[in-house]
Protein backbone atom coordinates (compact mmCIF):
# COMPACT_ATOMS: atom_id res chain seq x y z
CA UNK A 1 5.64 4.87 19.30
CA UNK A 2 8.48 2.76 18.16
CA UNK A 3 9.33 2.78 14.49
CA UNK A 4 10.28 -0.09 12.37
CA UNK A 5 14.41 0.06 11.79
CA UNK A 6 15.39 1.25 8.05
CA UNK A 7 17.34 -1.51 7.08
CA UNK A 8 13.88 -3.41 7.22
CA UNK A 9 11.87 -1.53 5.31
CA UNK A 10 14.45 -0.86 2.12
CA UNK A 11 11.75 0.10 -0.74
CA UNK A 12 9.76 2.94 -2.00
CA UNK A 13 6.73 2.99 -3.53
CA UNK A 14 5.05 5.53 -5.68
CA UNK A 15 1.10 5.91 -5.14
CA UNK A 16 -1.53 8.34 -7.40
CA UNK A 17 -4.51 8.80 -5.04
CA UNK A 18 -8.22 8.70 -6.09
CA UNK A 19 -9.60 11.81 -6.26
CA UNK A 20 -13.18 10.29 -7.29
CA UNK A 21 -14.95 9.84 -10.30
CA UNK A 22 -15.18 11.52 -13.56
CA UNK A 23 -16.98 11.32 -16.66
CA UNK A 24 -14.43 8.90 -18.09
CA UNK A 25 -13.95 6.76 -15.06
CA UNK A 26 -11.72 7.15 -11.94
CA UNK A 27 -9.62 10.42 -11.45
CA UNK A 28 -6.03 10.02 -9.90
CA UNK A 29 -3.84 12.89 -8.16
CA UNK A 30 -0.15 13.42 -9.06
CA UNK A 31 1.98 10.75 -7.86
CA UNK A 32 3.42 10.64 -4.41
CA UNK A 33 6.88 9.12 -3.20
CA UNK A 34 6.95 6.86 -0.19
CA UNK A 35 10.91 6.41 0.71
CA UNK A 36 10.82 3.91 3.62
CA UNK A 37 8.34 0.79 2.67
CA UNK A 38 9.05 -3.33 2.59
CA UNK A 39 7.02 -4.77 -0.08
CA UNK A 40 6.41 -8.59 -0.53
CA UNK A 41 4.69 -10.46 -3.76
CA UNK A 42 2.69 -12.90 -1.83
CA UNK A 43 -0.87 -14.05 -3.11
CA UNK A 44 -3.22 -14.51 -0.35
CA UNK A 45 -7.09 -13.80 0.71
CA UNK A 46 -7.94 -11.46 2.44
CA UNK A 47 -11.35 -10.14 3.26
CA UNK A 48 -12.09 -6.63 2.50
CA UNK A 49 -14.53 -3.89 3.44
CA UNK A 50 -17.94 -5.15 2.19
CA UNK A 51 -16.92 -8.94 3.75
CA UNK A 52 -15.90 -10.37 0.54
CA UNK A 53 -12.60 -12.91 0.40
CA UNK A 54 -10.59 -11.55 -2.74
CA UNK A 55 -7.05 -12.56 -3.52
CA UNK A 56 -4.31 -10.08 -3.06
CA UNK A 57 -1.17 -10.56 -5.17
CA UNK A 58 1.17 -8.35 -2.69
CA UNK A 59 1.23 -6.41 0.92
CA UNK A 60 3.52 -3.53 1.97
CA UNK A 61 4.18 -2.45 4.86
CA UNK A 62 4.80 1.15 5.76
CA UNK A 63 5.34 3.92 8.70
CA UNK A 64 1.94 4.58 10.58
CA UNK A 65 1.76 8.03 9.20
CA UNK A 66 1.30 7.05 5.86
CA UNK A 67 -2.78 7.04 4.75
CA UNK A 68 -3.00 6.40 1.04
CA UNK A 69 -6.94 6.71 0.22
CA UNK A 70 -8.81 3.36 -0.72
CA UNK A 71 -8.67 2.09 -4.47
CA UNK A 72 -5.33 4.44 -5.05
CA UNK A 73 -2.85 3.14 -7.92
CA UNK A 74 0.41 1.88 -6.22
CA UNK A 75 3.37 1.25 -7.86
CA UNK A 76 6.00 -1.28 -6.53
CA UNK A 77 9.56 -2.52 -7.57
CA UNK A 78 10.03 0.71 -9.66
CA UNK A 79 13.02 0.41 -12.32
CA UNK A 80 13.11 -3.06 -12.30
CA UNK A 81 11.66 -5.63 -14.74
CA UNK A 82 9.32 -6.60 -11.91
CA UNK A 83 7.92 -2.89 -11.73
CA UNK A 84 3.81 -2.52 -11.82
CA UNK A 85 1.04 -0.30 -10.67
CA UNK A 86 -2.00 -1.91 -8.69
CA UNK A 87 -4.93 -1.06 -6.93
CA UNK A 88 -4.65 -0.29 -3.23
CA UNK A 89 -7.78 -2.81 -1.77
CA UNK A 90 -7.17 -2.52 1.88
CA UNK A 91 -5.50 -0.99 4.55
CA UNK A 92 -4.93 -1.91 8.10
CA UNK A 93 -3.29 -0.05 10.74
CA UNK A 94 -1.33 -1.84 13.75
CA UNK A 95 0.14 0.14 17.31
CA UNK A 96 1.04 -1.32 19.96
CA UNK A 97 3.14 0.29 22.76
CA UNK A 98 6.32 -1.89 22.81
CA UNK A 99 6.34 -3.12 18.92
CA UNK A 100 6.76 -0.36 15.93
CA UNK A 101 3.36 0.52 14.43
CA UNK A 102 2.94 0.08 11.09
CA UNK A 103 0.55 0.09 8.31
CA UNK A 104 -0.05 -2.99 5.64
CA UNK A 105 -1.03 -2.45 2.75
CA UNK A 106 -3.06 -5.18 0.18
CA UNK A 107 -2.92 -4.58 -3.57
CA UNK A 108 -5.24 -6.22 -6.16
């Protein structure tokens, strides 16, 4: 598998994964570091698991071994006045034998 080069993916990201559902709502784990991600703030549509077209607001793109659970809280652009949490909405994984794999990742 060939990985994407580090000077192109020069971010981190910090994600709390759903755990489920509790009594007051969702329940999120302790947050996780991800040192090697590119993110991007680009609106687009995208269609997610059920078939419906919803508008994402940003995408990141990380090493294929990363598998952050649906609906997780990611947080992007950390330190920064741009810095935010939002809701992981999709996922999709790419391989291919002579381009790096990678996963993108769509947040609300």
């Amino acid at each position: 598998m060939v990985a994407i080069p580090a000077k192109l993916m020069p971010h981190k990201i910090t994600y709390k994964p759903l755990l489920g559902q509790g009594p007051n709502g969702q329940v999120y784990g302790a947050p996780v570091e991800i040192e090697r991600a590119y993110v991007e703030d680009k609106v687009q549509v995208i269609k997610i698991a059920d078939g419906a077209d919803v508008a994402s607001s940003s995408f990141i793109v990380v090493d294929p071994d990363v598998v952050i659970p649906p609906e997780s809280l990611i947080t992007v652009w950390t330190g920064t006045p741009r810095e935010r949490e939002s809701r992981l909405m999709q996922s999709n994984y790419f391989q291919h034998p002579s381009a790096p794999s990678h996963v993108v990742l769509y947040l609300e």
